[in-house]
Protein backbone atom coordinates (compact mmCIF):
# COMPACT_ATOMS: atom_id res chain seq x y z
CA UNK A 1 48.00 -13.36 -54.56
CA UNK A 2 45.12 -14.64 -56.54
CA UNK A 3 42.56 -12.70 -54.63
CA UNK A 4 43.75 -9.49 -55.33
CA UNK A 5 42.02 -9.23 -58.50
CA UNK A 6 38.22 -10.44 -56.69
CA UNK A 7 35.48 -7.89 -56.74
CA UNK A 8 34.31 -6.74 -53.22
CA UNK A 9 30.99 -8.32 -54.54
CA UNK A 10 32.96 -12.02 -54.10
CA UNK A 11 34.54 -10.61 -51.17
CA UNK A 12 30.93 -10.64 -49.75
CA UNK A 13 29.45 -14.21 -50.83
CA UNK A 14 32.90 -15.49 -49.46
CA UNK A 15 32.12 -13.56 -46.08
CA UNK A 16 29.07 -15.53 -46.28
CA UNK A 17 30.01 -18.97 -47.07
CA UNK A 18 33.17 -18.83 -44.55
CA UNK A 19 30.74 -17.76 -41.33
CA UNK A 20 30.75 -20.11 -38.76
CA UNK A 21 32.35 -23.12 -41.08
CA UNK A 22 29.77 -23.15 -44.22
CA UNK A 23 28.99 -27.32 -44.20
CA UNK A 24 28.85 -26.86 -47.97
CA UNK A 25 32.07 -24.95 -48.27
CA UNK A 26 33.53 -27.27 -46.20
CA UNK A 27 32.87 -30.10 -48.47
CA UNK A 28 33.72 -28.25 -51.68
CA UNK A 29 37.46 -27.36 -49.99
CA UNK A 30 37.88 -30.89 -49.72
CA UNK A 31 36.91 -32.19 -52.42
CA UNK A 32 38.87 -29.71 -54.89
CA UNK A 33 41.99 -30.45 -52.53
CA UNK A 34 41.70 -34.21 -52.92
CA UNK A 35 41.06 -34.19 -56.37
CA UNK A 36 44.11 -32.36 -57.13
CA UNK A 37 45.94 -33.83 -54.96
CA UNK A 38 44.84 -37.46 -56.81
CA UNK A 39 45.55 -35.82 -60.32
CA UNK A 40 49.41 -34.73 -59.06
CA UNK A 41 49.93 -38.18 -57.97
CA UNK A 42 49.13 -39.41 -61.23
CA UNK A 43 51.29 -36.77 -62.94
CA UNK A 44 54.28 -38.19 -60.25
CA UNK A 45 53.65 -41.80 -61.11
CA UNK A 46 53.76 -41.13 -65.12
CA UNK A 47 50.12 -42.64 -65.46
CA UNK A 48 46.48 -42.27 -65.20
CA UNK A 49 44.67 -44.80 -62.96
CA UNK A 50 44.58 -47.83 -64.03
CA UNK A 51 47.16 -47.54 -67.05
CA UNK A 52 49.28 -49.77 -67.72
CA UNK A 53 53.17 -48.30 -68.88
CA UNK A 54 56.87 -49.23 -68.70
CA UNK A 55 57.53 -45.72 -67.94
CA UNK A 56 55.73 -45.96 -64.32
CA UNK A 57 58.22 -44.88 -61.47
CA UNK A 58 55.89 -46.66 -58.67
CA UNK A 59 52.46 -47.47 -57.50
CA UNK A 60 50.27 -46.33 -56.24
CA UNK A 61 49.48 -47.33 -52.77
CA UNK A 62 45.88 -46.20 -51.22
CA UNK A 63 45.43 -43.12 -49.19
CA UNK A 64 45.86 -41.73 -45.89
CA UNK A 65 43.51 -39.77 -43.79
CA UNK A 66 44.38 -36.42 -42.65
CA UNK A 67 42.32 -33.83 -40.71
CA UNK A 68 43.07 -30.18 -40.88
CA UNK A 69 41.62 -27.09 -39.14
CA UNK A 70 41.16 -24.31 -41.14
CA UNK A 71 38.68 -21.10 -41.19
CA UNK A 72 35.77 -22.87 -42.87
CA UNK A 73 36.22 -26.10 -40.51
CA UNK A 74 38.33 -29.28 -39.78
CA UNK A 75 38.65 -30.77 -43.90
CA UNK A 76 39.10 -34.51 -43.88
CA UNK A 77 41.67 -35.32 -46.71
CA UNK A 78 42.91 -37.88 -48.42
CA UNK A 79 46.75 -38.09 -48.94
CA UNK A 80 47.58 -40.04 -52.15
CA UNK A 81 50.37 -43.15 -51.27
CA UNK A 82 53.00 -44.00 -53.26
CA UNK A 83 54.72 -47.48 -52.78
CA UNK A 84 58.28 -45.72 -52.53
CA UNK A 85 56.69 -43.12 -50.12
CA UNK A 86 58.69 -40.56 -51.57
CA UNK A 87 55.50 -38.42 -52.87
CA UNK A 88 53.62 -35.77 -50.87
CA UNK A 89 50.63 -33.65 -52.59
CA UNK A 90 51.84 -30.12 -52.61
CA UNK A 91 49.19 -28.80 -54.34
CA UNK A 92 47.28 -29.80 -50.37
CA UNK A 93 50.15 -27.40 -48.77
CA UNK A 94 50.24 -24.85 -51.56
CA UNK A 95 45.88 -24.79 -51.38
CA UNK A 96 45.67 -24.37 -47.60
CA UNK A 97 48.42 -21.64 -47.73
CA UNK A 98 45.75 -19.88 -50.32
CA UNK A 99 42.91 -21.17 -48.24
CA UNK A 100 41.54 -17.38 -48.44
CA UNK A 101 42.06 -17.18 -52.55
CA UNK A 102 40.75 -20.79 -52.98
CA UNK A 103 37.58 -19.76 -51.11
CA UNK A 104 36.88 -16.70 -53.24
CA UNK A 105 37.08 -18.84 -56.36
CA UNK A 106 34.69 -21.09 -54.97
CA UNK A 107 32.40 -18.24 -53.68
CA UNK A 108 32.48 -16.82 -57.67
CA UNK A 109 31.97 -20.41 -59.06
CA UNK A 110 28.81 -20.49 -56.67
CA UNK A 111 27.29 -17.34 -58.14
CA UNK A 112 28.43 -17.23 -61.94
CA UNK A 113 28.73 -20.99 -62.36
CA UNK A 114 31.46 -23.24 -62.73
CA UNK A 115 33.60 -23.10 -65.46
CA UNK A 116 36.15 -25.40 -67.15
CA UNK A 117 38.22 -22.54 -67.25
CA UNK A 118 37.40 -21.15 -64.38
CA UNK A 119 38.44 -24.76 -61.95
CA UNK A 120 41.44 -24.93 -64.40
CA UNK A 121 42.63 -21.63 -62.84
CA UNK A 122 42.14 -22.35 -59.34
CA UNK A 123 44.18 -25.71 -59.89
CA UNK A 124 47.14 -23.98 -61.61
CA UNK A 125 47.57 -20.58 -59.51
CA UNK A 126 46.62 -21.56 -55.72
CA UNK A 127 47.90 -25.37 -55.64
CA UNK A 128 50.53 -25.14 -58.96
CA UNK A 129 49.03 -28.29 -60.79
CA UNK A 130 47.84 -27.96 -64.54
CA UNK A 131 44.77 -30.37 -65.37
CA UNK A 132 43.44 -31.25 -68.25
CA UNK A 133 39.91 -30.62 -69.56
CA UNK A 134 38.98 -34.19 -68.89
CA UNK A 135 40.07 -33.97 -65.34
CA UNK A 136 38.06 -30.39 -64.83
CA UNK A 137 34.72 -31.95 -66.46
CA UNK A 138 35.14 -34.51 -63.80
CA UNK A 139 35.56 -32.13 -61.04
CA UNK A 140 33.15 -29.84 -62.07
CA UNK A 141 30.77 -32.95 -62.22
CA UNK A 142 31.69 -33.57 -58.48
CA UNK A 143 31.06 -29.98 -57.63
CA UNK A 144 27.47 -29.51 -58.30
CA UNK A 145 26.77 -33.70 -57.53
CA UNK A 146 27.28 -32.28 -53.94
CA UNK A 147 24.33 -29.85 -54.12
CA UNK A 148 22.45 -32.25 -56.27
CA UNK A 149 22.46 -35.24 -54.22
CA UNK A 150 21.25 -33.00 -51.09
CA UNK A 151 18.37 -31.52 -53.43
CA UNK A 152 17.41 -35.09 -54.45
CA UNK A 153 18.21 -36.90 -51.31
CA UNK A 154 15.07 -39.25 -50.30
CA UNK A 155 12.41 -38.07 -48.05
CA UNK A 156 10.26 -39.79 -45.10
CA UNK A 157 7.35 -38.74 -43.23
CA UNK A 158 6.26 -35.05 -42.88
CA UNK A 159 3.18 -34.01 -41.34
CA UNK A 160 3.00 -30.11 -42.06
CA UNK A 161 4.40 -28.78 -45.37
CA UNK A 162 4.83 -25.38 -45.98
CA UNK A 163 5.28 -23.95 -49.69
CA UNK A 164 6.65 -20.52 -50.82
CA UNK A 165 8.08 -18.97 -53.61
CA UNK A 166 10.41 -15.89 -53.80
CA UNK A 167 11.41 -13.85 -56.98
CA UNK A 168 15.72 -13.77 -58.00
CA UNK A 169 16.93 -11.55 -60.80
CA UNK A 170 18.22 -14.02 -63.53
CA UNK A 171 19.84 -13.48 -67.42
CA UNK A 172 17.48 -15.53 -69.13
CA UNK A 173 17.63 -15.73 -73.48
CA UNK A 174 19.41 -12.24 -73.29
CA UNK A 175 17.24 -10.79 -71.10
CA UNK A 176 16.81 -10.56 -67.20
CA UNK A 177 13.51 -11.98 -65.71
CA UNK A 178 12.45 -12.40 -61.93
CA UNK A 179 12.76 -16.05 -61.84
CA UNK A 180 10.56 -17.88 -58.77
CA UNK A 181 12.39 -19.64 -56.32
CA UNK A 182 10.14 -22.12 -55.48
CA UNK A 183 10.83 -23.81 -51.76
CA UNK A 184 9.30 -26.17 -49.49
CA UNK A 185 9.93 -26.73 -45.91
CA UNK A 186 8.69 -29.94 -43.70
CA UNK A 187 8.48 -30.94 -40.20
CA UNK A 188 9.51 -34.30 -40.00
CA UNK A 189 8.39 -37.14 -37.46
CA UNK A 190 11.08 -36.02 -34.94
CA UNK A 191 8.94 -32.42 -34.73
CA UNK A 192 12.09 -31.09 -36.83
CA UNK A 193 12.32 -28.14 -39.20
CA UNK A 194 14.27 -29.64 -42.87
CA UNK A 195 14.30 -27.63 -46.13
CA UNK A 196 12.98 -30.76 -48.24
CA UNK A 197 13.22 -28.94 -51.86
CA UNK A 198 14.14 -26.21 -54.25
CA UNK A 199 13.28 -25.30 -57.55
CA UNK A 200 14.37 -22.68 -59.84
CA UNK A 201 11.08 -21.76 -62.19
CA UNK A 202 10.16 -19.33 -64.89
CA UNK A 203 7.22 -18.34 -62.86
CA UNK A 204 4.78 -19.53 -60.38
CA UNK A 205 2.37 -21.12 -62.81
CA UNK A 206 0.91 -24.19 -62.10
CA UNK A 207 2.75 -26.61 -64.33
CA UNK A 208 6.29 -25.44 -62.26
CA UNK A 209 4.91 -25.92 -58.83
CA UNK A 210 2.97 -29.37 -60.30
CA UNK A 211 6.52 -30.96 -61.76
CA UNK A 212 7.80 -29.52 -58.19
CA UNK A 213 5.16 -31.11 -55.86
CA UNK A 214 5.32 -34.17 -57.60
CA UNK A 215 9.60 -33.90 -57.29
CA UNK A 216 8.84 -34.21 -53.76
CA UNK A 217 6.33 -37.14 -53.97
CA UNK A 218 8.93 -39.57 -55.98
CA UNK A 219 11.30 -38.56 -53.95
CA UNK A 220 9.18 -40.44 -50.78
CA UNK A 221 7.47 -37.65 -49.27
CA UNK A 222 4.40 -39.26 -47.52
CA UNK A 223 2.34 -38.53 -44.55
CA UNK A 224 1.37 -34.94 -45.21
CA UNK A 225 -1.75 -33.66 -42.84
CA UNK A 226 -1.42 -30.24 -43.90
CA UNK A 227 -0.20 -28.08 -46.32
CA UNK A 228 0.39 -24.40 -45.15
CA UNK A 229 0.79 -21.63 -47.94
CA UNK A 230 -0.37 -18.23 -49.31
CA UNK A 231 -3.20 -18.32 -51.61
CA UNK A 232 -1.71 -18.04 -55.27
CA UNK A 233 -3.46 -19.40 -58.14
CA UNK A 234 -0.78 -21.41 -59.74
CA UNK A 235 0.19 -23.14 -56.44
CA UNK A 236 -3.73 -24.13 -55.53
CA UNK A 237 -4.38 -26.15 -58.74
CA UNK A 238 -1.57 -27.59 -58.38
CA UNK A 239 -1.46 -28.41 -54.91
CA UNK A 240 -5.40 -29.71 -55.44
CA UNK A 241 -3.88 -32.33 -58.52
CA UNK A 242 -1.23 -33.61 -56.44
CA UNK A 243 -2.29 -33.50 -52.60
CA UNK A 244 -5.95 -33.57 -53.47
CA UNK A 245 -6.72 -35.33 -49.97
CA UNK A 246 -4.48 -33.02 -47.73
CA UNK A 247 -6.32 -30.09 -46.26
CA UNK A 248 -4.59 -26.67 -46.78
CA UNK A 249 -3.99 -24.06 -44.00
CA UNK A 250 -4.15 -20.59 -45.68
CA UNK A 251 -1.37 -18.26 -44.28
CA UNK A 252 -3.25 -15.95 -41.74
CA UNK A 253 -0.88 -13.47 -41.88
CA UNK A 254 -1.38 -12.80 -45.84
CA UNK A 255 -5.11 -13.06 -45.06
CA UNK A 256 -4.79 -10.04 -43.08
CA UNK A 257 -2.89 -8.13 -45.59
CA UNK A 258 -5.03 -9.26 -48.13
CA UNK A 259 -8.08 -7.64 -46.28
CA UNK A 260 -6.38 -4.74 -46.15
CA UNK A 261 -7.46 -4.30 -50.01
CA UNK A 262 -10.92 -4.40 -49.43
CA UNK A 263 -10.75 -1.76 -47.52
CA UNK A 264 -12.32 1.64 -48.05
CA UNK A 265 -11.72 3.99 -45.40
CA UNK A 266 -8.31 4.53 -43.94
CA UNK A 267 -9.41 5.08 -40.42
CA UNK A 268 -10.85 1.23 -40.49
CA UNK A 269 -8.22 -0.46 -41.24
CA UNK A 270 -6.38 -1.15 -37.61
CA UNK A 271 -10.63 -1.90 -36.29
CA UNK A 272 -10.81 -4.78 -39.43
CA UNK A 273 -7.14 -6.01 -38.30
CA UNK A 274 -8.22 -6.52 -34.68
CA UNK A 275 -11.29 -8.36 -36.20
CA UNK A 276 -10.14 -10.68 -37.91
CA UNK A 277 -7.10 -11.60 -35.81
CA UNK A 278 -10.00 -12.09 -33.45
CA UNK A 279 -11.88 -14.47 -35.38
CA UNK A 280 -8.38 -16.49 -35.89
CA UNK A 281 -7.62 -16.20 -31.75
CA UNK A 282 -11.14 -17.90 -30.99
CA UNK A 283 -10.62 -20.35 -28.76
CA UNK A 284 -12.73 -23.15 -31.03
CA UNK A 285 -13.46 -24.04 -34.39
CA UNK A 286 -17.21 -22.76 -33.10
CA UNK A 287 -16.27 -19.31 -31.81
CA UNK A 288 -14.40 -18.43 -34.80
CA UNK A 289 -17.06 -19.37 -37.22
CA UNK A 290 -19.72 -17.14 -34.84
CA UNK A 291 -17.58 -14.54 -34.76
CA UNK A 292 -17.09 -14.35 -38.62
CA UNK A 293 -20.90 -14.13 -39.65
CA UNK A 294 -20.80 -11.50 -36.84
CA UNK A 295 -18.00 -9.63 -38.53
CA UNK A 296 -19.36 -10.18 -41.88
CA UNK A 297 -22.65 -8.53 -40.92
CA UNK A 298 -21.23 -6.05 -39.44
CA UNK A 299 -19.30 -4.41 -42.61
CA UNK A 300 -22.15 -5.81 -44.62
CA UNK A 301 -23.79 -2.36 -45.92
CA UNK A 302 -20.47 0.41 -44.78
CA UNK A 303 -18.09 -2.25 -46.68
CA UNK A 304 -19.88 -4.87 -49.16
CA UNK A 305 -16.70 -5.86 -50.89
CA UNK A 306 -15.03 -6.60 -47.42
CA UNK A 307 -18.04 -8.22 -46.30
CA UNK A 308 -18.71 -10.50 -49.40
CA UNK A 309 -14.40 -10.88 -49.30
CA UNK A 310 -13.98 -11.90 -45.76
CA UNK A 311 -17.34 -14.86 -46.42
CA UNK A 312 -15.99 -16.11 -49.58
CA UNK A 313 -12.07 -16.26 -47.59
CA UNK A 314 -11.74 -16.31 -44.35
CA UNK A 315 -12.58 -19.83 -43.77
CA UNK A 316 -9.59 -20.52 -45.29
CA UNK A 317 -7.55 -20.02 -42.74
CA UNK A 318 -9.74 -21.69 -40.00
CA UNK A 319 -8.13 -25.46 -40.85
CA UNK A 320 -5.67 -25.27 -38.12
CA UNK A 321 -8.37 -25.35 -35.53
CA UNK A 322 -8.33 -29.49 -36.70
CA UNK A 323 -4.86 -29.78 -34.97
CA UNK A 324 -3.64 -30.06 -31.73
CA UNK A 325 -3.88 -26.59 -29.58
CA UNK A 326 0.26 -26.80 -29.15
CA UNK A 327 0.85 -27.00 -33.36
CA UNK A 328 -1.29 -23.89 -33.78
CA UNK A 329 0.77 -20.96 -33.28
CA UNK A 330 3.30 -22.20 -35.62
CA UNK A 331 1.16 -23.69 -38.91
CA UNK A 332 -1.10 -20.90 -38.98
CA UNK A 333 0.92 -18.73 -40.76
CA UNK A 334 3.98 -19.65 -43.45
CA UNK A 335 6.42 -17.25 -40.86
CA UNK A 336 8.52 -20.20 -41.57
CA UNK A 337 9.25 -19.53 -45.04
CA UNK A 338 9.17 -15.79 -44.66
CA UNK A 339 11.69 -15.67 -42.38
CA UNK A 340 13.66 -18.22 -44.44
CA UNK A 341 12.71 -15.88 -47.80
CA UNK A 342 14.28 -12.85 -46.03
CA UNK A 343 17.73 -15.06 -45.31
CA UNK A 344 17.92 -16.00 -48.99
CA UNK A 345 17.67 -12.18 -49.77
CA UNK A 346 20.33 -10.85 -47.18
CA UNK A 347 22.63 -13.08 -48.84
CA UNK A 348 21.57 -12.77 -52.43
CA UNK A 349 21.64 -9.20 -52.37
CA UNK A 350 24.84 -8.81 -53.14
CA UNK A 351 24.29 -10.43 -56.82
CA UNK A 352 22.30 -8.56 -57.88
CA UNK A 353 21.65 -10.21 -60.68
CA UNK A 354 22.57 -13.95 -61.81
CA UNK A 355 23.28 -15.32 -65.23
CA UNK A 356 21.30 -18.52 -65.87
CA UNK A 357 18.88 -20.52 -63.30
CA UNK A 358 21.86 -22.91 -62.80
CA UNK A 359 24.10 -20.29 -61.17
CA UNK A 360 21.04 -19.36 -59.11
CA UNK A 361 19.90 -22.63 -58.10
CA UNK A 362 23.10 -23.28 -57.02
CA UNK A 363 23.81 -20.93 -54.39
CA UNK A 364 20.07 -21.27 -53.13
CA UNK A 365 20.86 -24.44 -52.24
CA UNK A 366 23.59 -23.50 -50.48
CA UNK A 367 22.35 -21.09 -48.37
CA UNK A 368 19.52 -23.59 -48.07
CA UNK A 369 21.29 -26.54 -47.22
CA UNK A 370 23.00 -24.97 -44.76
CA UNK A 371 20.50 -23.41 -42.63
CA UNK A 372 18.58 -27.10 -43.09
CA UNK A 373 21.37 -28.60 -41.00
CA UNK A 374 21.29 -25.97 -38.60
CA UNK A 375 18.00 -26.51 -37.79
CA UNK A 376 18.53 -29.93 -36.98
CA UNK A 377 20.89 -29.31 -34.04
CA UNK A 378 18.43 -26.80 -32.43
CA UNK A 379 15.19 -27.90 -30.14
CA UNK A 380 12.24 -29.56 -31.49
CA UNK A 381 9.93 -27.04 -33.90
CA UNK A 382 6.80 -29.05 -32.79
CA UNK A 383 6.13 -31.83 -30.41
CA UNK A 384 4.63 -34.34 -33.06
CA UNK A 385 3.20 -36.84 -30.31
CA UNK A 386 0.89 -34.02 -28.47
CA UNK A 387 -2.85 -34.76 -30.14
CA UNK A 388 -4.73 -32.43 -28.41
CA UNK A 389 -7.25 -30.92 -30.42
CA UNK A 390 -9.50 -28.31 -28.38
């Protein structure tokens, strides 16, 4: 069998993409199995679609549905029809019998890209049907259009945005450079979690996160209140030029650890924790604003830099006290993303390293587009109605 000659590294991005009946798998099995089985139909009639020859045997005659079970989900196929009915698709029966094989050539194609070559093979050794180029451009069109129309899909109303980036090891020019994953995440007017886009970058300067904000605007993002993220230079001016209206939430949580730096005596550093997370657990806009000028004095002369660090910054993460009590706990912080970041990395561990942005953007969005429709079958993230403030 085919899969004999896999790395265990495939082995492990096919473990991935198989759990619990990978949407995107799913829909990459079927459409390689219909394909095929649309090209063998042509090879059985004589001619290409639409040709005209007086060496036709038949016609072609539509196509029949067909669901099958199989490890990464039920696959809704398409049976090519012949007007004699004498033609059935083996490549279908020969590609489900190599189900396993077929998905560890996908899993590869996901990490290292597709290839020409590379969709040729699958065709020829798991469902016995040779292609030609044209037919494996057009198929390896169809293959990315799936993660493409997903990425581009349009967007509605979102009233918190969170925005992260995270760094992937990528062959870039000859060399290998930590290429930023750029991400965003919105709760939508059902109070719903949805990963709404994903950029692969050189870096996190502002003119990537600018093209990537605006992505999101054309694509009909509207009715942003807030935008929660960690302080980063390149994100802020651009977030300012595109969303100059929206207010911005500054991650508490990276507050904190950005304290931590200020910082000069190791036995403080648990005592300046507690005080800040106690400005940020004030009850009121008020209290917390009290409490910091107390806090602020009160490193003023043993700490300066702390002092002048936590005026000049910690009203930055204060904004969320101008939403409803019940949204608080969960658009203070970017835990969203983290948590989200930490997913991409369990499974992208195992590349170690990718060869172009494409082959990296690719299974991002994969991973990404998964967990996206996951979180719409679970509860509510927020309740969007509640407006209490204080």
């Amino acid at each position: 069998m085919v899969q004999e000659n896999y790395t265990p590294l495939i082995e492990k991005i096919y473990n991935i993409f198989t759990r619990d009946g990978n949407q995107g798998m799913r829909e990459v099995f079927e459409l390689i199995l219909n394909e095929i089985a649309k090209i063998e139909r042509a090879q059985y009639l004589g001619v290409e679609p639409y040709e005209r020859s007086e060496s036709r045997v038949t016609h072609a005659n539509g196509f029949k549905d067909k669901a099958l079970k199989t490890r990464v989900g039920e696959l809704n196929l398409k049976i090519p029809q012949t007007r004699d009915c004498k033609f059935y698709p083996t490549s279908i029966e020969k590609g489900l019998r190599s189900e396993r094989a077929l998905g560890l050539a996908i899993a590869e194609m996901y990490m290292q890209g597709v290839s020409t070559r590379k969709i040729a093979a699958i065709a020829e050794k798991l469902c016995g049907v040779q292609v030609t180029s044209d037919e494996v451009s057009r198929l390896n069109k169809q293959l990315d259009e799936i993660l493409d129309k997903w990425r581009n899909r349009q967007l509605g109303s979102c009233q918190y945005l969170y925005l992260d980036a995270r760094y992937e090891k990528v062959r870039n020019g000859g060399v290998i450079v930590d290429c930023a994953v750029l991400i965003a995440v919105g709760v939508n007017a059902d109070g719903h979690r949805d990963v709404i886009g994903v950029s692969v970058a050189i870096s996190e300067a502002e003119v990537h996160w600018r093209k990537f904000l605006q992505t999101l605007q054309e694509r009909g993002l509207h009715g942003v209140k807030l935008i929660i993220s960690d302080d980063h230079a390149g994100l802020k001016a651009a977030r300012r030029a595109v969303f100059p209206s929206i207010p911005w939430q500054r991650c508490q949580f990276h507050l904190q650890q950005n304290a931590q730096s200020y910082i000069t005596k190791v036995e403080y550093k648990k005592i300046v924790a507690n005080d800040i997370r106690g400005i940020f657990n004030s009850p009121t806009e008020i209290e917390a604003e009290l409490f910091k000028k107390k806090i602020v004095a009160k490193y003023s002369k043993t700490m300066p830099g702390l002092s002048d660090w936590m005026e000049n910054n910690i009203h930055e993460g204060l904004t969320v006290f101008k939403f409803p009590v019940s949204h608080r706990k969960k658009i203070r912080t970017s835990n969203v993303l983290e948590r989200l970041n930490r997913e991409i990395k369990r499974r992208t561990s195992v590349a170690v390293m990718f060869p172009n942005e494409a082959s990296c953007l690719r299974l991002v969005s994969a991973i990404l587009m998964e967990i996206s429709e996951d979180w719409l079958f679970e509860s509510r993230y927020l309740n969007i109605n509640d407006k209490e403030v204080e």
